[in-house]
C-alpha atoms as a PDB file:
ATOM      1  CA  UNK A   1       0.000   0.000   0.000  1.00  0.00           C
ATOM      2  CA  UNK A   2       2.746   2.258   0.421  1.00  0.00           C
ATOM      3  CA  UNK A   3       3.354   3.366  -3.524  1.00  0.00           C
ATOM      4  CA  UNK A   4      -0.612   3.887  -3.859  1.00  0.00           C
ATOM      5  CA  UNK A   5      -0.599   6.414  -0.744  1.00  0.00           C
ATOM      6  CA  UNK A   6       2.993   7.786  -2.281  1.00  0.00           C
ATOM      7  CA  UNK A   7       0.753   8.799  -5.318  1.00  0.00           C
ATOM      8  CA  UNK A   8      -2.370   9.797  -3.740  1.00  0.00           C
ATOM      9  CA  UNK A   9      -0.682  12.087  -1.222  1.00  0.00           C
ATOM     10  CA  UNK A  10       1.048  13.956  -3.914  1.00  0.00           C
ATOM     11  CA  UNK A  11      -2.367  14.032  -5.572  1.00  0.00           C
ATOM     12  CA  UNK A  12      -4.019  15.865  -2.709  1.00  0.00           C
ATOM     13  CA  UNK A  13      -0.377  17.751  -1.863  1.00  0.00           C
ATOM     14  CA  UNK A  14      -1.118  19.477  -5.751  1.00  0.00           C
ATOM     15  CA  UNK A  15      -4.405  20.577  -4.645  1.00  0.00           C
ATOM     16  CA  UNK A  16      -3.204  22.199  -1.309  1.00  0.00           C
ATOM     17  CA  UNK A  17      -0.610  24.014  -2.632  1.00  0.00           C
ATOM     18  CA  UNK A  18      -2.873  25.577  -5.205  1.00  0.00           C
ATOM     19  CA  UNK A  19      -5.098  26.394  -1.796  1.00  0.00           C
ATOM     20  CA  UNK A  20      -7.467  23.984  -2.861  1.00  0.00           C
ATOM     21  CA  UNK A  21      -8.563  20.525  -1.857  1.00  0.00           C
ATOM     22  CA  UNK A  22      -9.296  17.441  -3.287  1.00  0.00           C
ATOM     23  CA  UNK A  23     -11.696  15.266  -1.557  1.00  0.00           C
ATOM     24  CA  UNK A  24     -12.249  12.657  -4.641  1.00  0.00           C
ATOM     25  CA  UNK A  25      -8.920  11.380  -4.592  1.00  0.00           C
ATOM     26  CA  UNK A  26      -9.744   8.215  -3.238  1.00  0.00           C
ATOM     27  CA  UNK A  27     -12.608   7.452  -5.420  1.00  0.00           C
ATOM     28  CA  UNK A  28     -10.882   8.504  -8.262  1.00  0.00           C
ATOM     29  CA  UNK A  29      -8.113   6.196  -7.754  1.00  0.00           C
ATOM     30  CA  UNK A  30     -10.929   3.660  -7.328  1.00  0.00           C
ATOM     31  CA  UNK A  31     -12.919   4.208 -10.593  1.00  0.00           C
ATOM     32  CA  UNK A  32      -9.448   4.637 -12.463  1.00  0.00           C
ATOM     33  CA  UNK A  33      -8.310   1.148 -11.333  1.00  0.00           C
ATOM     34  CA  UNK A  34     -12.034  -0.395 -12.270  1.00  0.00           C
ATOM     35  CA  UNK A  35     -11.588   1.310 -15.875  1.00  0.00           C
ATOM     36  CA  UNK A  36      -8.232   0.258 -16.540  1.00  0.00           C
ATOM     37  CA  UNK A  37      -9.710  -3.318 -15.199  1.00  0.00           C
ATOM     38  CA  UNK A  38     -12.290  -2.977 -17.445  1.00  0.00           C
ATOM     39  CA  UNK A  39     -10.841  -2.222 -20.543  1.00  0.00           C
ATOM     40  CA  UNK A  40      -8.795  -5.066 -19.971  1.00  0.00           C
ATOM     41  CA  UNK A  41     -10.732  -7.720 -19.588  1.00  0.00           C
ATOM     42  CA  UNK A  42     -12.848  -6.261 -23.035  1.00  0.00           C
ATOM     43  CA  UNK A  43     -10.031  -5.114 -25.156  1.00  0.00           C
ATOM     44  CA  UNK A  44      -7.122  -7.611 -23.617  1.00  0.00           C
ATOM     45  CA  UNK A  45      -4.092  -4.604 -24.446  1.00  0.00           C
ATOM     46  CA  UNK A  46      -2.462  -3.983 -20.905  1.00  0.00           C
ATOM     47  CA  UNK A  47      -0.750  -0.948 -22.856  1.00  0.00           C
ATOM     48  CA  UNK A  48      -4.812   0.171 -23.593  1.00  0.00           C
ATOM     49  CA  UNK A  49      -5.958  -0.257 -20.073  1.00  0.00           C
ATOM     50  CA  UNK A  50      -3.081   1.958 -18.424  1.00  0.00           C
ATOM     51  CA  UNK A  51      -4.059   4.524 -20.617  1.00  0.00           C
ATOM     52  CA  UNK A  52      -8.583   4.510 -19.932  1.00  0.00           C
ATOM     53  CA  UNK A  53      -7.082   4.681 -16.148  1.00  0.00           C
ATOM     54  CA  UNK A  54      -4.974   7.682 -16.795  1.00  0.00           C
ATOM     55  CA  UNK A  55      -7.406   9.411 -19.060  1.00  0.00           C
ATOM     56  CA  UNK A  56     -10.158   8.838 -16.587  1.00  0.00           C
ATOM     57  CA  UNK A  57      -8.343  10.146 -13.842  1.00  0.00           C
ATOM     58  CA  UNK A  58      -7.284  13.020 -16.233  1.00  0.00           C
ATOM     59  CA  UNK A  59     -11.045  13.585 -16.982  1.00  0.00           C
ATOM     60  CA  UNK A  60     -11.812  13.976 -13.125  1.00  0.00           C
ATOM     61  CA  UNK A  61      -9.040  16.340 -13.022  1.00  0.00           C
ATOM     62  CA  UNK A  62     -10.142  18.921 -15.847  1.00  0.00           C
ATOM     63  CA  UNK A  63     -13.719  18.672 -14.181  1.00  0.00           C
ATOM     64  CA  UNK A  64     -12.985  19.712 -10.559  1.00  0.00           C
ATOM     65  CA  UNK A  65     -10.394  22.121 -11.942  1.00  0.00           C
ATOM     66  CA  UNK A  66     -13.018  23.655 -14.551  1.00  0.00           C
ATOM     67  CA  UNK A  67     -15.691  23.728 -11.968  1.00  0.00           C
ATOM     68  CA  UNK A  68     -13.450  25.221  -9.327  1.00  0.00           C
ATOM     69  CA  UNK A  69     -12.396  28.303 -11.888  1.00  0.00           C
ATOM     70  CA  UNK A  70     -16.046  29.165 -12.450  1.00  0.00           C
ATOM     71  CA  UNK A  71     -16.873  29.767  -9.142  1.00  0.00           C
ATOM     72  CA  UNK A  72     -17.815  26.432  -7.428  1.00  0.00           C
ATOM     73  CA  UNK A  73     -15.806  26.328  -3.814  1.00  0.00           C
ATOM     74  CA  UNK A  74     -13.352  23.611  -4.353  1.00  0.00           C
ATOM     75  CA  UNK A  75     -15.383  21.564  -1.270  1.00  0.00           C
ATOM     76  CA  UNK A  76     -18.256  21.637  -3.059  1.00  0.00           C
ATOM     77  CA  UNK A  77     -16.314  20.637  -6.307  1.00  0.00           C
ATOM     78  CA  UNK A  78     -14.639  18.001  -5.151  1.00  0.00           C
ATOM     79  CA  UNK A  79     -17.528  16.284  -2.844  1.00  0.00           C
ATOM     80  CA  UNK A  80     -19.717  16.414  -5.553  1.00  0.00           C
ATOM     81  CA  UNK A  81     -17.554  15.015  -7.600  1.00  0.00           C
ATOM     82  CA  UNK A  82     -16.883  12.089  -5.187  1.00  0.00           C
ATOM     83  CA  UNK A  83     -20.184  10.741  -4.899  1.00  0.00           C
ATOM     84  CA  UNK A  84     -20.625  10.882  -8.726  1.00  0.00           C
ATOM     85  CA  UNK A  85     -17.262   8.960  -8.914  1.00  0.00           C
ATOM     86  CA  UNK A  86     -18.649   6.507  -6.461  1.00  0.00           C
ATOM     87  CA  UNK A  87     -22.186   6.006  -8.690  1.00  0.00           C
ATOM     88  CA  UNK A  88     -19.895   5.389 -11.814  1.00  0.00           C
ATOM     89  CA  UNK A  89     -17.949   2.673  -9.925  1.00  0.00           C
ATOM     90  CA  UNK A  90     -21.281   1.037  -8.847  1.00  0.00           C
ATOM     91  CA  UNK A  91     -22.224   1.429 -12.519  1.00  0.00           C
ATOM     92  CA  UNK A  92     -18.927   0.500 -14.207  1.00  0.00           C
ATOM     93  CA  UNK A  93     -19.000  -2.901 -12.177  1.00  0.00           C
ATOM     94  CA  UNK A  94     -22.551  -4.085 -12.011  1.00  0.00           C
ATOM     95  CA  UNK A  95     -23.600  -3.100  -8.386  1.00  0.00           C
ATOM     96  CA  UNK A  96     -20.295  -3.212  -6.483  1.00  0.00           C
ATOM     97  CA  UNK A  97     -19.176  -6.415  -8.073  1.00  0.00           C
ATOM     98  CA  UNK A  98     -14.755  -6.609  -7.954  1.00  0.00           C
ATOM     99  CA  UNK A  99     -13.285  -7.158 -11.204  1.00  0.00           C
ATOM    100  CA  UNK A 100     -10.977 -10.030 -11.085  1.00  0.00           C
ATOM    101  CA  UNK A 101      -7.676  -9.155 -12.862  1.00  0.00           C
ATOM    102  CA  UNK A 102      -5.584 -12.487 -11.397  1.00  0.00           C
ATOM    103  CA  UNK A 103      -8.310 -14.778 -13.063  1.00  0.00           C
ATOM    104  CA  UNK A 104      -8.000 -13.533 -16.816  1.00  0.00           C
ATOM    105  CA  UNK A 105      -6.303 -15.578 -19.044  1.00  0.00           C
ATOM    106  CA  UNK A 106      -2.323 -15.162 -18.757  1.00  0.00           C
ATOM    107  CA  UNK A 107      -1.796 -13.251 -21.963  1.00  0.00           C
ATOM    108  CA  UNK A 108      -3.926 -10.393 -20.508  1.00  0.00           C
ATOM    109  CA  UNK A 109      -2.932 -10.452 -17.093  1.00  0.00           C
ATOM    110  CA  UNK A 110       0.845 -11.158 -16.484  1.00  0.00           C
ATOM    111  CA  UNK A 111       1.976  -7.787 -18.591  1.00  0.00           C
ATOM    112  CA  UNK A 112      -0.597  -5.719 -16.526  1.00  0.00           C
ATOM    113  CA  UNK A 113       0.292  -7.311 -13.310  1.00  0.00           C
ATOM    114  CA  UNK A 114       3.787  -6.828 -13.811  1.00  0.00           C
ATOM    115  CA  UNK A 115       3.383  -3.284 -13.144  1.00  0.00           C
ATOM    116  CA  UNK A 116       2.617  -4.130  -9.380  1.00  0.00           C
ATOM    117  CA  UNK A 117       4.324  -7.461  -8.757  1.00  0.00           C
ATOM    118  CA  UNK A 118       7.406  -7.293 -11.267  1.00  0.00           C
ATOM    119  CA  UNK A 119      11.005  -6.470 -10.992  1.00  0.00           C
ATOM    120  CA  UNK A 120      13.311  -4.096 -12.660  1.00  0.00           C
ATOM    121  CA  UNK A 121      16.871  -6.190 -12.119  1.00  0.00           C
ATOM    122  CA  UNK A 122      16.715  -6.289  -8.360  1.00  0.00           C
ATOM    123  CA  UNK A 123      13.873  -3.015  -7.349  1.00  0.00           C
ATOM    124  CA  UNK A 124      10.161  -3.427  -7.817  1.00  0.00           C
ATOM    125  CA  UNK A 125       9.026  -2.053 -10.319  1.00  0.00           C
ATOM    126  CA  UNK A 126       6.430   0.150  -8.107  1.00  0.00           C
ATOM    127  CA  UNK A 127       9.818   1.540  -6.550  1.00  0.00           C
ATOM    128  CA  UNK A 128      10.953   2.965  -9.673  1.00  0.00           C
ATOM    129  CA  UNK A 129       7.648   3.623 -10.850  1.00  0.00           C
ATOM    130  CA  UNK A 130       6.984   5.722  -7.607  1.00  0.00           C
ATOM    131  CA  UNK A 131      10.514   7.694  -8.208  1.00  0.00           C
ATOM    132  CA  UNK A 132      10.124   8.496 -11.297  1.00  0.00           C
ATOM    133  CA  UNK A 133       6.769  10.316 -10.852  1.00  0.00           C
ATOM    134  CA  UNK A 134       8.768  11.898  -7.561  1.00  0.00           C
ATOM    135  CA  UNK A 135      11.289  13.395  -9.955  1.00  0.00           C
ATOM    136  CA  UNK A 136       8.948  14.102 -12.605  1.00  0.00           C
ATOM    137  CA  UNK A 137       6.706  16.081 -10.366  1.00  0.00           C
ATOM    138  CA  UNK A 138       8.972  17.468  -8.056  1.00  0.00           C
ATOM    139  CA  UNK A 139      10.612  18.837 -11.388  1.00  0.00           C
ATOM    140  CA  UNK A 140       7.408  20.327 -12.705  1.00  0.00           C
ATOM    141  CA  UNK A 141       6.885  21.885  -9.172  1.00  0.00           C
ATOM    142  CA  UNK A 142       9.862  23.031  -8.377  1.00  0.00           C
ATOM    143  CA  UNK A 143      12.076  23.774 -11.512  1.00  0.00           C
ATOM    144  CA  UNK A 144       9.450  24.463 -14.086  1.00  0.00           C
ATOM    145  CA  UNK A 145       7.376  27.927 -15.051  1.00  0.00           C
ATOM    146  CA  UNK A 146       4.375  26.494 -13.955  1.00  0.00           C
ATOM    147  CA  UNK A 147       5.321  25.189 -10.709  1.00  0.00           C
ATOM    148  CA  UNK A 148       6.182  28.658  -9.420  1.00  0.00           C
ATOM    149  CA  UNK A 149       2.795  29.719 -10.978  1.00  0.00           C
ATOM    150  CA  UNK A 150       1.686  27.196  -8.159  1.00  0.00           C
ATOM    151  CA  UNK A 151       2.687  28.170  -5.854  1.00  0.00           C
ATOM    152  CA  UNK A 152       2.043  32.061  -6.979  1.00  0.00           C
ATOM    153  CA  UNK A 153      -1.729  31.064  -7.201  1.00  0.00           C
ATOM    154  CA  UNK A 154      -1.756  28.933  -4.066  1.00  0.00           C
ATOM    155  CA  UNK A 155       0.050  32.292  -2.349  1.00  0.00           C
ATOM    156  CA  UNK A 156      -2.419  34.802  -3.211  1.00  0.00           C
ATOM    157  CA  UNK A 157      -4.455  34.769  -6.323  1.00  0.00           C
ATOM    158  CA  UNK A 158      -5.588  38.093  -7.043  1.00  0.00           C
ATOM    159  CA  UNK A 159      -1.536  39.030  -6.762  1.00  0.00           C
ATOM    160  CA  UNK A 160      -0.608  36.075  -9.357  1.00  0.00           C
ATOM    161  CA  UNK A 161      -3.506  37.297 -11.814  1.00  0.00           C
ATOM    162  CA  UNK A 162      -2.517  41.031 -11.461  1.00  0.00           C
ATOM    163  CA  UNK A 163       0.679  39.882 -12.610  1.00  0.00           C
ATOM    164  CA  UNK A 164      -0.618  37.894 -15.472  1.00  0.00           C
ATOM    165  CA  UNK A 165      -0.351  34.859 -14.610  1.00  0.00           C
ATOM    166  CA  UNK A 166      -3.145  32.579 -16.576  1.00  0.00           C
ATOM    167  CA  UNK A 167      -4.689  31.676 -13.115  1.00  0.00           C
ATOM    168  CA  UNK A 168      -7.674  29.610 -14.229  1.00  0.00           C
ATOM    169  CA  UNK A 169      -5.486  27.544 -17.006  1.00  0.00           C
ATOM    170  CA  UNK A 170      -3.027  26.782 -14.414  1.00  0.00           C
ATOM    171  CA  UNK A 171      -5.154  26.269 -11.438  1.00  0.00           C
ATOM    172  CA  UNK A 172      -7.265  23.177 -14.048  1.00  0.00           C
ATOM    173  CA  UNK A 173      -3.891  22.423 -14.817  1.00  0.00           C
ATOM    174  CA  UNK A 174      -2.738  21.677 -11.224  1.00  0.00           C
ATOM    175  CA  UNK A 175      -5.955  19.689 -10.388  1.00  0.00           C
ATOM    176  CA  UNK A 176      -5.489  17.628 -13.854  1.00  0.00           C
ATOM    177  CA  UNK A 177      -2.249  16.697 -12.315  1.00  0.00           C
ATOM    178  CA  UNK A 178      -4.072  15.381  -8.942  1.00  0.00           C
ATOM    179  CA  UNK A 179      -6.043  13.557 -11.457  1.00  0.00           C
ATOM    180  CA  UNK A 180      -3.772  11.893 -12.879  1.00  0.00           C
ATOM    181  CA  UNK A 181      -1.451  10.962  -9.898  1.00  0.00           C
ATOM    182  CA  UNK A 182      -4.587   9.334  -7.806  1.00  0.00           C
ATOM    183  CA  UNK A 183      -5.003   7.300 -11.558  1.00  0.00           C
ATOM    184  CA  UNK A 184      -1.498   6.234 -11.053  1.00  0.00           C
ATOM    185  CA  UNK A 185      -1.988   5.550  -7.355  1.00  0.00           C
ATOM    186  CA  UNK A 186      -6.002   3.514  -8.162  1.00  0.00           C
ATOM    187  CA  UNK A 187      -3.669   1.470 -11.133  1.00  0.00           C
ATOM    188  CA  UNK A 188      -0.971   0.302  -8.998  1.00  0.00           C
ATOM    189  CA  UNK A 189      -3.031  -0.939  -6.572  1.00  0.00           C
ATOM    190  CA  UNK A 190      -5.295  -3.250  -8.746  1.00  0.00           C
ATOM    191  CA  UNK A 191      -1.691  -4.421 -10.326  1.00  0.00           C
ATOM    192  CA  UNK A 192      -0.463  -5.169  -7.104  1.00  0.00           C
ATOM    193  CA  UNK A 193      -3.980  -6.877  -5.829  1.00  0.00           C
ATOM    194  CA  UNK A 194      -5.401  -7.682  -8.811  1.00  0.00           C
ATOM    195  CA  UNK A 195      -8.497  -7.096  -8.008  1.00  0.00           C
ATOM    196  CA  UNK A 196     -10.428  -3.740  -8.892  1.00  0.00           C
ATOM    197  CA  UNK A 197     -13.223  -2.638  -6.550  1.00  0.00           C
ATOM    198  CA  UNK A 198     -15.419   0.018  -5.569  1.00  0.00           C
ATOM    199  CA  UNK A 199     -13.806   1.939  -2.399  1.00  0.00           C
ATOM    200  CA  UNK A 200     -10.594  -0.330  -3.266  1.00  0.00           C
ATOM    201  CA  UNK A 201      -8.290   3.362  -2.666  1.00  0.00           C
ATOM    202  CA  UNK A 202     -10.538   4.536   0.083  1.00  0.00           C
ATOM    203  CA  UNK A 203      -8.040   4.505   2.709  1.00  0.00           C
ATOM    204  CA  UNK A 204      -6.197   6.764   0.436  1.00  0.00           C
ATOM    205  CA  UNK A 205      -8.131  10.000   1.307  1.00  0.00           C
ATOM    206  CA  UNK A 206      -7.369  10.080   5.404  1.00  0.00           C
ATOM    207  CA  UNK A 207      -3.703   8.999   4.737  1.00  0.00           C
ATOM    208  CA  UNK A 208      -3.032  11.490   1.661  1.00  0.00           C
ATOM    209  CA  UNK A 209      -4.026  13.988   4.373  1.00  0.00           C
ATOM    210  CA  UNK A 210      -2.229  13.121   7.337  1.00  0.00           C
ATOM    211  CA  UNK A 211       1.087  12.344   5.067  1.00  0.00           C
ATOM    212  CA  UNK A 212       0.533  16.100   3.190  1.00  0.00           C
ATOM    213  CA  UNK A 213       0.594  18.172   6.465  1.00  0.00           C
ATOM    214  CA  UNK A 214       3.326  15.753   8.388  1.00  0.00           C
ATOM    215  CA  UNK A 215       5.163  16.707   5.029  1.00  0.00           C
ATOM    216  CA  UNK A 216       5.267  20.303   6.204  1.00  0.00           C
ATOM    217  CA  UNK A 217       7.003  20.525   9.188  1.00  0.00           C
ATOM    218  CA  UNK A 218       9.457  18.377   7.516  1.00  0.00           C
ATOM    219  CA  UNK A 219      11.216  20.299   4.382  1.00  0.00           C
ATOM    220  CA  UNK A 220       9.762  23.969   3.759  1.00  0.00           C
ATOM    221  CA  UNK A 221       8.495  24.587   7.247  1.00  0.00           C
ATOM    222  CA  UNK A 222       4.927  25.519   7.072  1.00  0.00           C
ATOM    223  CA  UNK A 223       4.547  24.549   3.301  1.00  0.00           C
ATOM    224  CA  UNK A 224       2.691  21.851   1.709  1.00  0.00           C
ATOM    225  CA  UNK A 225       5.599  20.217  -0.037  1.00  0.00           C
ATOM    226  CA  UNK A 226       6.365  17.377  -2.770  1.00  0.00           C
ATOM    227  CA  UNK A 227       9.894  16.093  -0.438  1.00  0.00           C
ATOM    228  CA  UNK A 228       7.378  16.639   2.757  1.00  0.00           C
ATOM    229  CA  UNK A 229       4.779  14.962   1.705  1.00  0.00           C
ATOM    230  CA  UNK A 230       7.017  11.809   0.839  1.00  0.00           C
ATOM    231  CA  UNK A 231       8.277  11.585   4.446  1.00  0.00           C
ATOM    232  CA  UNK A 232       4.970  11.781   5.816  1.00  0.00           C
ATOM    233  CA  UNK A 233       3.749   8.433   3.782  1.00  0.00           C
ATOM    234  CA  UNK A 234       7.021   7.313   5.889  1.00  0.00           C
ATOM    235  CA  UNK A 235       5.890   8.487   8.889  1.00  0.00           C
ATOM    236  CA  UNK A 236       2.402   7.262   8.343  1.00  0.00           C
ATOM    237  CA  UNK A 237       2.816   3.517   6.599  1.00  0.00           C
ATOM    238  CA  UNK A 238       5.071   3.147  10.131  1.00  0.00           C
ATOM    239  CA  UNK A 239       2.206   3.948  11.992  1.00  0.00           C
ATOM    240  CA  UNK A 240      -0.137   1.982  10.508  1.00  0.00           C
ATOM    241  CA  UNK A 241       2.094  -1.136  10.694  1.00  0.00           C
ATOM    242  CA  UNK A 242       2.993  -0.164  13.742  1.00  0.00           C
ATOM    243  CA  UNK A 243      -0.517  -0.360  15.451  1.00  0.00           C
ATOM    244  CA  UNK A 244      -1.114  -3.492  13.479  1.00  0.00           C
ATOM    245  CA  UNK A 245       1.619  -4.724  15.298  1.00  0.00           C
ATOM    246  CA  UNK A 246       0.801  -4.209  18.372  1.00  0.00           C
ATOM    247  CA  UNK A 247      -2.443  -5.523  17.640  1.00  0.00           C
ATOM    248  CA  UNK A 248      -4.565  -2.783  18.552  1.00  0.00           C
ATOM    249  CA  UNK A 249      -7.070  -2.316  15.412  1.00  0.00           C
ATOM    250  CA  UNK A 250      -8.199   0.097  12.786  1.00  0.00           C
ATOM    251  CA  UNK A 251      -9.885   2.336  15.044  1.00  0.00           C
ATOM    252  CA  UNK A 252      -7.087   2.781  16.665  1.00  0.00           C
ATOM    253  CA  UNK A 253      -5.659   4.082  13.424  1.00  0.00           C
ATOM    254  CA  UNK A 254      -8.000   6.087  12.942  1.00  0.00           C
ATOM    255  CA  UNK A 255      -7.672   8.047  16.364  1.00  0.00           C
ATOM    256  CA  UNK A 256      -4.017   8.502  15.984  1.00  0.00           C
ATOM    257  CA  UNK A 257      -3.572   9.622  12.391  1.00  0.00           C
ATOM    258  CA  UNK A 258      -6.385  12.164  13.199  1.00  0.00           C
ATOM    259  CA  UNK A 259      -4.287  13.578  16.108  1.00  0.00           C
ATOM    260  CA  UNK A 260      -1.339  13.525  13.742  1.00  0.00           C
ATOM    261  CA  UNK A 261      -3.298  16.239  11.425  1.00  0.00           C
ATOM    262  CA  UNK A 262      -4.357  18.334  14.291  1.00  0.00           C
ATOM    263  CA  UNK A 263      -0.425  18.154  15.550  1.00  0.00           C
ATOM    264  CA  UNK A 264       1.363  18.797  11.893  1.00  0.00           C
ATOM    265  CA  UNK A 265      -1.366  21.984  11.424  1.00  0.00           C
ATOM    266  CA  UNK A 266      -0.468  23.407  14.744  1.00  0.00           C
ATOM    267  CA  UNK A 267       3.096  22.929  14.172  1.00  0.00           C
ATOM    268  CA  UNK A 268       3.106  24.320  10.342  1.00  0.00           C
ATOM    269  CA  UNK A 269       0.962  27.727  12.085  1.00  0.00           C
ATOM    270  CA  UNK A 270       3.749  27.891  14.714  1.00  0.00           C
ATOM    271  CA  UNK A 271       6.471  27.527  12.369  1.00  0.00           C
ATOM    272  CA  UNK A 272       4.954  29.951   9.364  1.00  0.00           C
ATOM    273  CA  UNK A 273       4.309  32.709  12.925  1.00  0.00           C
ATOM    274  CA  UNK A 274       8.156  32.262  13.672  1.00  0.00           C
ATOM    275  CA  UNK A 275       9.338  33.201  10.372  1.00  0.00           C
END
């Protein structure tokens, strides 16, 4: 589980930082992975099912981001948007039925589920996968044009567009990329299951959270970060297996990566006052 969350936290960091929120990045990752199950089992190309699961999750970017722009509070947006996700997953599968990737014949299968279960020499190939889409985002953010537009828009907008900045373009732009990373995150977890399901991701939204604001008291004190947000899916995949451990439950969990978000917040206020 740890490459999904890897993806779906820097799905929901990309809406923070652009002072916006994405609440249907857990269902998205869920209807992506049902598509891209989908497709495969009707069209048998592994190469064609990646891409209906990054399109989809594409498509669910362009519509928050286009809603958002003309005036609909990203909340509303993106919890909307979430419960229409979850009716197409219902749809897409007959009721709630899982898709069963592991059963199809080999020829269909193996080359799709190698992108969760195979190896690259000795690394997994969700390792290289996952750093990959680290540098390649952390590049976009932090070295490119439109990652300082980012984090213009995310600082103040009005500023950014009195400067002419294209604020709505880039704004859709940033939530196309959330899109597309909780696609990546929904498609590596139905190659490393094989199974596709409704509410398959849907520990994704909590975690994506609480790894996003441990992120900021890590690097950029008081930011919502790309490098933060990777040591918070640290942080929080040792938690989790950590209460496992120790046998105490998911509620447990629950209760403790809740107090984690109230503790990074304060922190990331206290830190931003300081400065």
């Amino acid at each position: 589980r740890v490459m999904p969350l890897r993806l779906g936290a820097r799905a929901t960091t990309m809406a923070l930082v652009l002072r916006g929120v994405y609440l249907a990045v857990a269902d998205g990752a869920s209807l992506s992975a049902v598509v891209a199950a989908w497709t495969l089992g009707a069209a048998g190309n592994p190469g064609m099912a990646v891409a209906s699961g990054l399109l989809a999750g594409r498509g669910f970017g362009v519509l928050n981001g286009g809603l958002i722009v003309i005036g609909v509070p990203a909340l509303v947006a993106t919890l909307g948007m979430m419960f229409i996700i979850k009716t197409m997953q219902l749809l897409t599968t007959g009721g709630g039925q899982p898709i069963l990737v592991m059963i199809m014949p080999p020829a269909k299968s193996k080359p799709f589920l190698w992108l969760g279960q195979g190896y690259l020499g000795p690394a997994p190939v969700q390792v290289v996968f996952g750093l990959l889409v680290l540098g390649l985002v952390y590049l976009v953010v932090y070295r490119m044009r439109a990652g300082r537009y980012f984090h213009a828009i995310g600082g103040n907008v009005r500023a950014a567009f009195l400067s002419g900045v294209k604020t709505k373009g880039y704004f859709t732009l940033g939530y196309v990329m959330s899109g597309v990373l909780a696609a990546c995150a929904g498609i590596m977890n139905v190659t490393r299951t094989g199974i596709a399901q409704p509410e398959g991701s849907s520990y994704l939204l909590l975690d994506s959270f609480v790894a996003a604001y441990i992120g900021s008291i890590t690097f950029y004190k008081g930011k919502l970060n790309i490098l933060g947000t990777a040591v918070g899916v640290l942080f929080v995949s040792i938690l989790t297996n950590g209460v496992t451990v120790l046998g105490l439950g998911v509620v447990y969990q629950y209760i403790f990566k809740g107090c984690l978000i109230f503790i990074a917040v304060a922190a990331a206020r206290f830190g931003t006052a300081r400065e």
